[in-house]
C-alpha atoms as a PDB file:
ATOM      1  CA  UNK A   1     153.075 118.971 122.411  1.00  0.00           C
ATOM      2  CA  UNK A   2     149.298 117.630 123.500  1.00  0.00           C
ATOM      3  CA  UNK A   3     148.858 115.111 126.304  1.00  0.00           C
ATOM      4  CA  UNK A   4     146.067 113.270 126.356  1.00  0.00           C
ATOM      5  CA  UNK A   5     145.122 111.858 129.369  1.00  0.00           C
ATOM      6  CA  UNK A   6     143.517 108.923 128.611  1.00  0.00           C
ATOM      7  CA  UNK A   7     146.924 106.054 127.915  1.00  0.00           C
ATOM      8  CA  UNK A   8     147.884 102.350 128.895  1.00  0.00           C
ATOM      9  CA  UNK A   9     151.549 100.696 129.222  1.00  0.00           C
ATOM     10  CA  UNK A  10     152.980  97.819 130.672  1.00  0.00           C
ATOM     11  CA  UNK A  11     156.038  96.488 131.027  1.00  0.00           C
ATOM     12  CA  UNK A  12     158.689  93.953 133.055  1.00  0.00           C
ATOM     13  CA  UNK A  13     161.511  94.901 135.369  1.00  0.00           C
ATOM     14  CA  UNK A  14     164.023  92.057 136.276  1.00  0.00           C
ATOM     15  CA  UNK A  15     165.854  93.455 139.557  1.00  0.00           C
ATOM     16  CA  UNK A  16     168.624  92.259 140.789  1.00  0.00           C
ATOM     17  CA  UNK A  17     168.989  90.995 144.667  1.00  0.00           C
ATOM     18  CA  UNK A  18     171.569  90.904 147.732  1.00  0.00           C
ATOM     19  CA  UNK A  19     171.376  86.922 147.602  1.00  0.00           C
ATOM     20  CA  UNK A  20     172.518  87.088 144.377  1.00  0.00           C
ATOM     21  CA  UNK A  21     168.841  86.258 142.209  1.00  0.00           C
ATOM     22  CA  UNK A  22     166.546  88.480 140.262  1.00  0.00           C
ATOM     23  CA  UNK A  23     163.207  89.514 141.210  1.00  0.00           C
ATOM     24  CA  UNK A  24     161.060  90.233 137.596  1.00  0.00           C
ATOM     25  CA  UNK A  25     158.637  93.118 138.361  1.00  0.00           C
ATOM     26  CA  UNK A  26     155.228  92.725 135.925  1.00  0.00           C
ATOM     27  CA  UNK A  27     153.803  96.713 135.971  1.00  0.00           C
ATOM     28  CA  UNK A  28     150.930  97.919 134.002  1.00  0.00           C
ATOM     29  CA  UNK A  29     149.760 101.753 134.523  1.00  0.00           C
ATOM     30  CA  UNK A  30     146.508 103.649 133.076  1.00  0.00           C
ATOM     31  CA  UNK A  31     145.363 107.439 133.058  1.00  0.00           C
ATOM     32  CA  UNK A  32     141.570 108.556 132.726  1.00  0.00           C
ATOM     33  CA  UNK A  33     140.335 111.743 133.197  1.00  0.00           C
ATOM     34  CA  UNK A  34     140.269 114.034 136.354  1.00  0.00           C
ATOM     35  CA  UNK A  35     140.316 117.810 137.150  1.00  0.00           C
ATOM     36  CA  UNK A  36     143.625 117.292 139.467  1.00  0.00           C
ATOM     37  CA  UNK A  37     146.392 114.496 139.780  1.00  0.00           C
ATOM     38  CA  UNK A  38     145.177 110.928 141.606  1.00  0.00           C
ATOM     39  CA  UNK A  39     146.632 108.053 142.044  1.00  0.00           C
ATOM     40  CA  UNK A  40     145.929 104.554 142.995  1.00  0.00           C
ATOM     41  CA  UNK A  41     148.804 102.067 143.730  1.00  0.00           C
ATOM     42  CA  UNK A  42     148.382  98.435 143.985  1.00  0.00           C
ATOM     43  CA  UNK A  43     151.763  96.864 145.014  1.00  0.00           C
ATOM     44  CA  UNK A  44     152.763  93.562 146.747  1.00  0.00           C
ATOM     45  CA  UNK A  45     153.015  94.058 150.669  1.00  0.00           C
ATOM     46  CA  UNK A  46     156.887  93.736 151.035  1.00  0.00           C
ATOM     47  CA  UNK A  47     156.649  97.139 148.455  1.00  0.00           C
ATOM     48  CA  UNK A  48     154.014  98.855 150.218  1.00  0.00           C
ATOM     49  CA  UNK A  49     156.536 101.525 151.730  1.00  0.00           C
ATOM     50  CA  UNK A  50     157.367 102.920 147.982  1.00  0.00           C
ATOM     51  CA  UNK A  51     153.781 103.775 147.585  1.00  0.00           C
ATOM     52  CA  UNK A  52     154.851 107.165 148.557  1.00  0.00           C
ATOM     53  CA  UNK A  53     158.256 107.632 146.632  1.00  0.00           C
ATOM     54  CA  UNK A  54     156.894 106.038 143.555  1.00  0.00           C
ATOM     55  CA  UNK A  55     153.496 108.422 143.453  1.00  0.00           C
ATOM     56  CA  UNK A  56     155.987 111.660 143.734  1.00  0.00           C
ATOM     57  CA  UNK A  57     158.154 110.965 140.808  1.00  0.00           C
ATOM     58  CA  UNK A  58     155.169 109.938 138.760  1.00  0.00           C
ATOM     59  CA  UNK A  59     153.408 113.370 139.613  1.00  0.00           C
ATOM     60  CA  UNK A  60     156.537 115.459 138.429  1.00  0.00           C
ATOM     61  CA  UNK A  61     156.155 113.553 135.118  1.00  0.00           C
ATOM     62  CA  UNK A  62     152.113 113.359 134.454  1.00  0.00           C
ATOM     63  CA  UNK A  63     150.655 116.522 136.145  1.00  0.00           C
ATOM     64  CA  UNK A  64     147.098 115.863 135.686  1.00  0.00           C
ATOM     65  CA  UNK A  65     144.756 112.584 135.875  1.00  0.00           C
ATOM     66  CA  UNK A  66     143.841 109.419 137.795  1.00  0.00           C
ATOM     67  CA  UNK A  67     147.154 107.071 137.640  1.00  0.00           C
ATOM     68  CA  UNK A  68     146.348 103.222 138.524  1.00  0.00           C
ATOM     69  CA  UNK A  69     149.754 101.612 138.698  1.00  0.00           C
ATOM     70  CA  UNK A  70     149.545  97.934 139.606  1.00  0.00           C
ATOM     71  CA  UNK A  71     152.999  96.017 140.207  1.00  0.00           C
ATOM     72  CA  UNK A  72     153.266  92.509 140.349  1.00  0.00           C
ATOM     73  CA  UNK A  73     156.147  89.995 141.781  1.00  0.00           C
ATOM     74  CA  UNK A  74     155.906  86.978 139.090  1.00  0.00           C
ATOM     75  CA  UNK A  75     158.831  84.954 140.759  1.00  0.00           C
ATOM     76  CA  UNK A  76     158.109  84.924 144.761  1.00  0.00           C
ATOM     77  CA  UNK A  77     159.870  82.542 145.744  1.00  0.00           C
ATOM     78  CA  UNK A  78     162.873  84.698 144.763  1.00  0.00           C
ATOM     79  CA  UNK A  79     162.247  86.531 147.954  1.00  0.00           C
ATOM     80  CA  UNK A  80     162.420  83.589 150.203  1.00  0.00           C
ATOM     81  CA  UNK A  81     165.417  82.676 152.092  1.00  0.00           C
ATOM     82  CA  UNK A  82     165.762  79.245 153.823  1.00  0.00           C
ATOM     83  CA  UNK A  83     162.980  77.568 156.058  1.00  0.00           C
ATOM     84  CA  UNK A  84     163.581  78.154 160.165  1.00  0.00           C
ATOM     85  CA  UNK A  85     162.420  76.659 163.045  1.00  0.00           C
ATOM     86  CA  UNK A  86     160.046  79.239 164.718  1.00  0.00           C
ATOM     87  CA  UNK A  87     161.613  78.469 168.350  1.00  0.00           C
ATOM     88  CA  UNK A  88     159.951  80.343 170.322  1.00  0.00           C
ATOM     89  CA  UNK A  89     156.581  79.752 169.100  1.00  0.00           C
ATOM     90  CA  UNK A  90     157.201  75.784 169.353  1.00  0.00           C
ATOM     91  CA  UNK A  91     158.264  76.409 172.862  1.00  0.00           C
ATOM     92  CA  UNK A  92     154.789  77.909 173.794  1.00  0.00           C
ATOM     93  CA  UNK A  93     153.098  74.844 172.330  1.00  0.00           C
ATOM     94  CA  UNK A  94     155.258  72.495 174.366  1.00  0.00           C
ATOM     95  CA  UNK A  95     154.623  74.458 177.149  1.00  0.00           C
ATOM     96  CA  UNK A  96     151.090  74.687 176.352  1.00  0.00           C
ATOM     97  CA  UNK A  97     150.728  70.878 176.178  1.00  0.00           C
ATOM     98  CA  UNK A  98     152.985  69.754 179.011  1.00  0.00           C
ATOM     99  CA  UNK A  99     150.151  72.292 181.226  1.00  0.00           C
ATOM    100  CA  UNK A 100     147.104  70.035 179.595  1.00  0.00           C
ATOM    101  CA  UNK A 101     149.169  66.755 179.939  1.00  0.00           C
ATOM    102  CA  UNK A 102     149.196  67.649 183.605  1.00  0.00           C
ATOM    103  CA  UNK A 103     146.077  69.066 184.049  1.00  0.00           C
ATOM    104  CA  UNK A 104     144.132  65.851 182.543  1.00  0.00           C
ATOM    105  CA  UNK A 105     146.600  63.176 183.485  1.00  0.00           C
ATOM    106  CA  UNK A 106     147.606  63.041 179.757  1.00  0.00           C
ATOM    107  CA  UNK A 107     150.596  60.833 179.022  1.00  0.00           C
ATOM    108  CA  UNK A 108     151.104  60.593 174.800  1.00  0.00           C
ATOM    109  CA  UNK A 109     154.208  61.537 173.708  1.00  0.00           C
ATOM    110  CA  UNK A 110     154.052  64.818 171.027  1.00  0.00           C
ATOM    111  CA  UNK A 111     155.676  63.573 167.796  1.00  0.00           C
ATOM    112  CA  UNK A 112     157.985  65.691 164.958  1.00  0.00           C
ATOM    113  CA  UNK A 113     155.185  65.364 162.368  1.00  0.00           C
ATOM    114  CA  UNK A 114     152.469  66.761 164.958  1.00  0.00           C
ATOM    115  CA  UNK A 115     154.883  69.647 165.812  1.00  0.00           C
ATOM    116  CA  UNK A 116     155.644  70.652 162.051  1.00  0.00           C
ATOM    117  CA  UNK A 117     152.037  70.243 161.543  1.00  0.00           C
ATOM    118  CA  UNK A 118     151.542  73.415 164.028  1.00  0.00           C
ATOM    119  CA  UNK A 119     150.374  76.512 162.892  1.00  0.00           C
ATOM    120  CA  UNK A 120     153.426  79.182 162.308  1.00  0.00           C
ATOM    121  CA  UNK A 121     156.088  76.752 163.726  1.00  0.00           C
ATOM    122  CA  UNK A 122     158.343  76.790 160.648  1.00  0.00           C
ATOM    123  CA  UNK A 123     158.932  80.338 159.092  1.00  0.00           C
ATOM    124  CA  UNK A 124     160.185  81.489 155.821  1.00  0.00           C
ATOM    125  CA  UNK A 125     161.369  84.524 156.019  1.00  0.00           C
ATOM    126  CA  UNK A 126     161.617  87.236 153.030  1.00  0.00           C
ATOM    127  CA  UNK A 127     164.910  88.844 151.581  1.00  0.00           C
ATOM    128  CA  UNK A 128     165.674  92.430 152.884  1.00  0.00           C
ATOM    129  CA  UNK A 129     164.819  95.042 150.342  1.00  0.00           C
ATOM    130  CA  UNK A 130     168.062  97.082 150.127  1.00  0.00           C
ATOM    131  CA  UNK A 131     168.010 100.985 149.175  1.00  0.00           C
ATOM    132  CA  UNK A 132     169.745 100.390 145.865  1.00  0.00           C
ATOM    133  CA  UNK A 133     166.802  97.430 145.439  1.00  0.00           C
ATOM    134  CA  UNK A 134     164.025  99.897 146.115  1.00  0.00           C
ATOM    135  CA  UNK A 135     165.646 102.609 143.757  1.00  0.00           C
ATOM    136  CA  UNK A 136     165.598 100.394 140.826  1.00  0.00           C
ATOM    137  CA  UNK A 137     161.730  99.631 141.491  1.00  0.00           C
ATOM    138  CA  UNK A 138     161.072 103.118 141.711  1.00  0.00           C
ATOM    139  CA  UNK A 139     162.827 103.793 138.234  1.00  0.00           C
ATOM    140  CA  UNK A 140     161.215 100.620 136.584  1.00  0.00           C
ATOM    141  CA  UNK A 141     158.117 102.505 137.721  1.00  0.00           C
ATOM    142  CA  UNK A 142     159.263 106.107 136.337  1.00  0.00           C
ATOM    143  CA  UNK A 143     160.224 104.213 132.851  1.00  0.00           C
ATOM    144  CA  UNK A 144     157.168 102.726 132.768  1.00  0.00           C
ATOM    145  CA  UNK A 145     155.760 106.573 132.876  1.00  0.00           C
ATOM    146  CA  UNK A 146     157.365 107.698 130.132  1.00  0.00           C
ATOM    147  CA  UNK A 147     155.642 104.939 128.217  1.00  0.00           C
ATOM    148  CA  UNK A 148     152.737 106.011 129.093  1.00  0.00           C
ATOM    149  CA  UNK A 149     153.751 109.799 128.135  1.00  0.00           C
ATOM    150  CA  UNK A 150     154.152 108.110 124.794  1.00  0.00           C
ATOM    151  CA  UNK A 151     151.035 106.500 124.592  1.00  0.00           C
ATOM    152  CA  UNK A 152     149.306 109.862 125.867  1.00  0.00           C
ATOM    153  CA  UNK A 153     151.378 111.864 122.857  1.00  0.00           C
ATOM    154  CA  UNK A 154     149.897 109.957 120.424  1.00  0.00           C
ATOM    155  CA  UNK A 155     146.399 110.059 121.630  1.00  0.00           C
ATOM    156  CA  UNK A 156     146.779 113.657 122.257  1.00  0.00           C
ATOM    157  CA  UNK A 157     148.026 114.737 118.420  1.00  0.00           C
ATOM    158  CA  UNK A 158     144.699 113.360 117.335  1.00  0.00           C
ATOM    159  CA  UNK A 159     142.646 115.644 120.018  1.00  0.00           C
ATOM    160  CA  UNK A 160     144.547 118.398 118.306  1.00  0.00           C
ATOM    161  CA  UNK A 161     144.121 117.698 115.362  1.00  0.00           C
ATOM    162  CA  UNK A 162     140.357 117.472 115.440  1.00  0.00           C
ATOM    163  CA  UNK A 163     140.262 120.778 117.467  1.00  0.00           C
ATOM    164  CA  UNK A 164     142.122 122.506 115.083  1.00  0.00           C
ATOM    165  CA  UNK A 165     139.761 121.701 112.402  1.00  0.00           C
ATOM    166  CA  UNK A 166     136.818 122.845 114.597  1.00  0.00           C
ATOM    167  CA  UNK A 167     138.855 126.161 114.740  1.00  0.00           C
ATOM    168  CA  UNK A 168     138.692 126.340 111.076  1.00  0.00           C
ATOM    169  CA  UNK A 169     135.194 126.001 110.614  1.00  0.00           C
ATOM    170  CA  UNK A 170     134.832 128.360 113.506  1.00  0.00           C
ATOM    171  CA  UNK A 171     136.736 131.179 111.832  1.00  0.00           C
ATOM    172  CA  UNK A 172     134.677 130.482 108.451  1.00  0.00           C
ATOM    173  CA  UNK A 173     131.437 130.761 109.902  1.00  0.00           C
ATOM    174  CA  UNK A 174     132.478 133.890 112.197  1.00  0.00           C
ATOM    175  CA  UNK A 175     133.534 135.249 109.495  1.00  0.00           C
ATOM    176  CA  UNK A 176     129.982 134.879 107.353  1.00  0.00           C
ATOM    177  CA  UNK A 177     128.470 136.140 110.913  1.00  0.00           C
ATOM    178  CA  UNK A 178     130.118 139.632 110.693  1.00  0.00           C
ATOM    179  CA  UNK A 179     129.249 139.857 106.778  1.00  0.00           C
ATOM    180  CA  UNK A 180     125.892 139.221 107.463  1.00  0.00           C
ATOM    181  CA  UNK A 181     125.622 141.408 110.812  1.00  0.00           C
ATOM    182  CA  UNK A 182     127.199 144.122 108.699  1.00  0.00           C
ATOM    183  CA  UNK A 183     124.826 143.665 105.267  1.00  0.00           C
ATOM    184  CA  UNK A 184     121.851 143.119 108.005  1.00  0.00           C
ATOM    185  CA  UNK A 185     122.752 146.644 109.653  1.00  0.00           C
ATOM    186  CA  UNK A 186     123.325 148.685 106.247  1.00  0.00           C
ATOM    187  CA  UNK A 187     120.022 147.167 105.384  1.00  0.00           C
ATOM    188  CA  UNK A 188     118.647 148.740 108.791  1.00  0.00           C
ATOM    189  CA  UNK A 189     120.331 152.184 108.014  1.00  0.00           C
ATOM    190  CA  UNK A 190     118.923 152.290 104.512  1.00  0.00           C
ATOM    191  CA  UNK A 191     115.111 151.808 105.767  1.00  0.00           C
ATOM    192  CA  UNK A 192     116.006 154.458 108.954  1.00  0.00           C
ATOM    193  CA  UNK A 193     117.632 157.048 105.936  1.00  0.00           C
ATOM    194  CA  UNK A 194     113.838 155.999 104.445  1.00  0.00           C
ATOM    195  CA  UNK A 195     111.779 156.687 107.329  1.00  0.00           C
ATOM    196  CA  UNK A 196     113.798 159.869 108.471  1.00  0.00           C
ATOM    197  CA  UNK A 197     113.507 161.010 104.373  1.00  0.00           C
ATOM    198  CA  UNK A 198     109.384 160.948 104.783  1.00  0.00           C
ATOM    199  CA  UNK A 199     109.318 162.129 108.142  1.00  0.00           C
ATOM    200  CA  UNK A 200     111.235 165.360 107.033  1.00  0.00           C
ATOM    201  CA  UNK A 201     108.413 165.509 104.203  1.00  0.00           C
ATOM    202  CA  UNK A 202     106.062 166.930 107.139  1.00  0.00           C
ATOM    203  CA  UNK A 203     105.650 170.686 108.180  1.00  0.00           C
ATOM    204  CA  UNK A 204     108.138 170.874 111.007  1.00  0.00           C
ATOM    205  CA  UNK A 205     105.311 172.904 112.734  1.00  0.00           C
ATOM    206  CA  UNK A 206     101.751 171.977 112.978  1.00  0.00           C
ATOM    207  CA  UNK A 207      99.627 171.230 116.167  1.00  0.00           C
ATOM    208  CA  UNK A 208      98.994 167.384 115.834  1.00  0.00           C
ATOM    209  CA  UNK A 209     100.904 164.497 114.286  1.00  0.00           C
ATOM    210  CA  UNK A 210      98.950 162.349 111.798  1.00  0.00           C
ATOM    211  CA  UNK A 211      98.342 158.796 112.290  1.00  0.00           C
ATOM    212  CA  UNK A 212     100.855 157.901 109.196  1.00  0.00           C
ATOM    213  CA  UNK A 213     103.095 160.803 110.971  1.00  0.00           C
ATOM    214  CA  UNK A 214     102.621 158.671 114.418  1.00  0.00           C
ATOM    215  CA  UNK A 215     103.290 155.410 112.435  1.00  0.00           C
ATOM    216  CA  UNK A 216     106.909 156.670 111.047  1.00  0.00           C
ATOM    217  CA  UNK A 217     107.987 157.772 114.356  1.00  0.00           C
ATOM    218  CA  UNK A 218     107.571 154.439 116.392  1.00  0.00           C
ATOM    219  CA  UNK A 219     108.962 152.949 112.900  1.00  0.00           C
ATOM    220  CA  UNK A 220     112.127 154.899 113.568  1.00  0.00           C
ATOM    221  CA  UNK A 221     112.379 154.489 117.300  1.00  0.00           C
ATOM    222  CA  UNK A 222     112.344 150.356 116.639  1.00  0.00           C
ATOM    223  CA  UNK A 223     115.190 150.819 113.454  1.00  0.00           C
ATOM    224  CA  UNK A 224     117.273 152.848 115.989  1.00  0.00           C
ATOM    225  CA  UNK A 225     116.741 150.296 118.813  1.00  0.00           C
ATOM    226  CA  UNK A 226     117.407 147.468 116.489  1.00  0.00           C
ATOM    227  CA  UNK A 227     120.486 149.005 114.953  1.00  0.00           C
ATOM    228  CA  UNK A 228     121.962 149.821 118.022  1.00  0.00           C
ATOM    229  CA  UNK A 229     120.848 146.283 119.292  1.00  0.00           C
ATOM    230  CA  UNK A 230     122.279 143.948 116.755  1.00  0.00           C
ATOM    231  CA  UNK A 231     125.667 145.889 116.173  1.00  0.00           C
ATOM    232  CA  UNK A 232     127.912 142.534 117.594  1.00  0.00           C
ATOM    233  CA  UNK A 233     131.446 143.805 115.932  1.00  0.00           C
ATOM    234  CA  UNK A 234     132.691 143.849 119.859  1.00  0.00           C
ATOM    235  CA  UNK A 235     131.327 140.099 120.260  1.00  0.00           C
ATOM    236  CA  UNK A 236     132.841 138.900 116.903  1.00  0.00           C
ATOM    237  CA  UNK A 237     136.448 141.319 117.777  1.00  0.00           C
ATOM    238  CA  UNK A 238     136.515 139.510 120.878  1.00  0.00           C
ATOM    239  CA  UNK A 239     135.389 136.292 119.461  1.00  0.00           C
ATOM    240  CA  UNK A 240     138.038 135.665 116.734  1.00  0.00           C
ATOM    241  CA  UNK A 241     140.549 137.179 119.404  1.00  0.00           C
ATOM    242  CA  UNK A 242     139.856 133.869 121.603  1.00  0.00           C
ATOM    243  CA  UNK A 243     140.217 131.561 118.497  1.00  0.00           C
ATOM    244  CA  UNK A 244     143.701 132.826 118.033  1.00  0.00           C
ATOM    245  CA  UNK A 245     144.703 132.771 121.839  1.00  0.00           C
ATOM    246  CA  UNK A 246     143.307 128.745 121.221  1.00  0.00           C
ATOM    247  CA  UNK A 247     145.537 128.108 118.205  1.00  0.00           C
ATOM    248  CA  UNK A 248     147.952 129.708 120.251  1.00  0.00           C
ATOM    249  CA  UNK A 249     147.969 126.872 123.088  1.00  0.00           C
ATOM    250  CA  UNK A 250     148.954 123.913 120.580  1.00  0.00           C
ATOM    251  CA  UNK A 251     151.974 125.951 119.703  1.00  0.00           C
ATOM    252  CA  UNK A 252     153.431 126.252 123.179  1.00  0.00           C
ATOM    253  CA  UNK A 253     156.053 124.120 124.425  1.00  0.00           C
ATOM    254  CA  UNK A 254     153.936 124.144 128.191  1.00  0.00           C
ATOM    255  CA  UNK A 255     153.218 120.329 129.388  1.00  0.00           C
ATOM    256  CA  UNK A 256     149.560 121.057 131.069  1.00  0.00           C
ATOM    257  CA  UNK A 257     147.737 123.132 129.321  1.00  0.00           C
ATOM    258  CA  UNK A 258     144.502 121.474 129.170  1.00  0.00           C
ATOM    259  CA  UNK A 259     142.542 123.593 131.756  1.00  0.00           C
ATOM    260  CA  UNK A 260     143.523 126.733 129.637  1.00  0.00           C
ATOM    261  CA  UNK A 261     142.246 125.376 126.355  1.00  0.00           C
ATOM    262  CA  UNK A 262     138.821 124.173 128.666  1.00  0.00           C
ATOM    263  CA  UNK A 263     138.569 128.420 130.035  1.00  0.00           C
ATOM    264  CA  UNK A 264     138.945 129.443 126.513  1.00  0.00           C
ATOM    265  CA  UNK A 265     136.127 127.419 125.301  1.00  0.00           C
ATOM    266  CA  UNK A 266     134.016 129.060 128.208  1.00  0.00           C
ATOM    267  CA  UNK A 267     134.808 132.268 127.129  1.00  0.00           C
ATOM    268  CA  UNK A 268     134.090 131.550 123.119  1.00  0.00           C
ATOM    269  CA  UNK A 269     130.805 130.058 124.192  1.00  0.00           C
ATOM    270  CA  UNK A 270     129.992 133.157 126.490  1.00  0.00           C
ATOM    271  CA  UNK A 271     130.822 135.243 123.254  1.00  0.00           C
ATOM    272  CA  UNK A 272     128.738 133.157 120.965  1.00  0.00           C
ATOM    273  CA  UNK A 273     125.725 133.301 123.300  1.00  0.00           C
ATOM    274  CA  UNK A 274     125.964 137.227 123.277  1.00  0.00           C
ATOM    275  CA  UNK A 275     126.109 137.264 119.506  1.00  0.00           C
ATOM    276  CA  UNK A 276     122.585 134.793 119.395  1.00  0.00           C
ATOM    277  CA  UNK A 277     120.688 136.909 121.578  1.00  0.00           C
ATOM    278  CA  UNK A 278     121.813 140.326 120.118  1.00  0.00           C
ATOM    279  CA  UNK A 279     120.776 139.378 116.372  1.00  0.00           C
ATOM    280  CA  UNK A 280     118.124 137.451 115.346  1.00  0.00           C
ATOM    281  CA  UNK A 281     118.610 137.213 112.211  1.00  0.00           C
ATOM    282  CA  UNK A 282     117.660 133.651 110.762  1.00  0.00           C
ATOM    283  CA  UNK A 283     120.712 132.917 108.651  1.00  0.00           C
ATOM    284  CA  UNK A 284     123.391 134.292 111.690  1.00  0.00           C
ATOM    285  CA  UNK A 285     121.103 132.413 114.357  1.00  0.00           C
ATOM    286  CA  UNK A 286     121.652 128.932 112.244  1.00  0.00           C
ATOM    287  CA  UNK A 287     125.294 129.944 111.924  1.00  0.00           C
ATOM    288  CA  UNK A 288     125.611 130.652 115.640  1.00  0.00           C
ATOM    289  CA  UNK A 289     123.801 127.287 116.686  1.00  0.00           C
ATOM    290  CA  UNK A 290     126.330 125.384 114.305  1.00  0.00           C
ATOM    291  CA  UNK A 291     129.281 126.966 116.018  1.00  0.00           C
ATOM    292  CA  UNK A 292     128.001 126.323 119.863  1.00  0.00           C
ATOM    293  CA  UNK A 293     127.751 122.488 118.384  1.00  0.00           C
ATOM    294  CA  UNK A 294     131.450 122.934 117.607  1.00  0.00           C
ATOM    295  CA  UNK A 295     132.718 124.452 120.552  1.00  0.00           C
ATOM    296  CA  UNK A 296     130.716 121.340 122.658  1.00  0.00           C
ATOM    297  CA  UNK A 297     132.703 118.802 120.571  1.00  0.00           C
ATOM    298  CA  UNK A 298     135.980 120.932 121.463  1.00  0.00           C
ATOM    299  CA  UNK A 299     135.579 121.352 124.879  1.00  0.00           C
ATOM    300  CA  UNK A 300     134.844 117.287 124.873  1.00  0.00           C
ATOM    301  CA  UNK A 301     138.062 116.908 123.266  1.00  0.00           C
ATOM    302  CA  UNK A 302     139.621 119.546 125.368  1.00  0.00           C
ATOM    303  CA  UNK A 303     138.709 117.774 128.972  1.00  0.00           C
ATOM    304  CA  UNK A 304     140.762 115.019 127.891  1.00  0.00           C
ATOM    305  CA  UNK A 305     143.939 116.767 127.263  1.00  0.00           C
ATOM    306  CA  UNK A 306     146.247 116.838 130.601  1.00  0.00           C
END
């Protein structure tokens, strides 16, 4: 199984309450891309203490990425129990005015409708969130993961798929590589069996080397350099050993495997970059520059899966 972990999901939650109504829960989460697990809650005030809870259940289930959950109380007034008289705040303002009545010789009487008119001196106060209240909102918020696990499954075969067809092409044209680097090195070994053939035409003892005698000696020293120089079979060994340990990782049954497949690609690309400096060779240099544009669209691909 691939995660991707880019995914969107929303859903509702109706929950019910100790005064015997529902509160309905709107929740909406998204992932995007980061090297460790984030997460940024936006809940209503009266649900600000399950920021906590909420964010360690979702990390057991999504490992890897920024999380933005945002949950949102559609029916408020389901919180709301009745209206009270704030006493003790309309006792300070009473107090408060009988002091200026005094202090100014003041003598209108304070009215009802100027009272209720005073800031905070009726207060409505909020149903008590119960534990079995706050559990439910912290499952409607897990369920509302697993959504999103679906959403990231989905997203995540395609990643595979496309990287698994890179891997294909990869293994063709490594392939060509090492029949070339071979046919390029017997070609090497035929002109060096050449060179040696004429140079064994000279006396083996004579005082001084002729220039054409001079000439076939530096020719050898640069075929021995060169065969010893483009001989990659280690590169391409190690090479098609890293595309099968990458195959390998869309076979296992391991959730986060995402920074594996991303070291992989490192190591392909160090291998492929050893191989392009060690042989020149037009027709493996064009082959090498195709598969380093490959392994940049993979490890794309790959830094999105979780």
């Amino acid at each position: 199984m691939v995660l991707s972990m880019t995914g969107f999901a929303t859903s509702t939650a109706e929950i019910a309450l100790a005064n015997n109504s529902k509160m309905i829960l709107s929740l909406s989460i998204k992932s995007l891309n980061s090297r460790f697990f984030e997460m940024t809650c936006k809940l209503p005030s009266i649900l600000s203490n399950l920021e906590i809870p909420i964010q360690r259940v979702l990390q057991k289930q999504l490992h890897r990425g920024h999380i933005f959950l945002h949950i949102k109380i559609t029916n408020q007034e389901a919180l709301q129990e009745s209206v009270t008289p704030s006493i003790h705040t309309i006792q300070n303002y009473l107090d408060a005015i009988e002091i200026i009545q005094k202090k100014f010789d003041l003598h209108d009487k304070v009215t009802l409708s100027q009272i209720l008119q005073l800031p905070n001196a009726l207060q409505n106060e909020e149903v008590e969130l119960n534990e079995e209240v706050e559990a439910a909102i912290v499952k409607a918020a897990y369920d509302l993961s697993v959504q999103l696990i679906q959403a990231q499954q989905k997203e995540g075969a395609l990643l595979a798929h496309d990287i698994k067809q890179q891997l294909t092409s990869m293994q063709s044209k490594i392939e060509k590589i090492q029949t070339l680097s071979m046919q390029f090195i017997k070609e090497k070994k035929e002109a060096l069996t050449h060179v040696m053939s004429l140079l064994l035409a000279f006396p083996a003892e004579q005082e001084q080397k002729s220039q054409e005698q001079c000439l076939l000696e530096a020719k050898k020293s640069t075929l021995l350099y060169e065969i010893e120089k483009i001989d990659i079979n280690e590169e391409t060994v190690r090479f098609n050993s890293h595309l099968i340990n990458l195959a390998s990782q869309f076979e296992t049954t391991e959730t986060a495997k995402g920074k594996k497949i991303d070291f992989i690609i490192q190591e392909l690309n160090r291998e492929i970059n050893t191989i392009a400096a060690k042989c020149s060779q037009i027709t493996i240099s064009s082959l090498a520059i195709d598969i380093k544009s490959e392994l940049e669209k993979a490890r794309e691909q790959g830094q999105n899966i979780i």
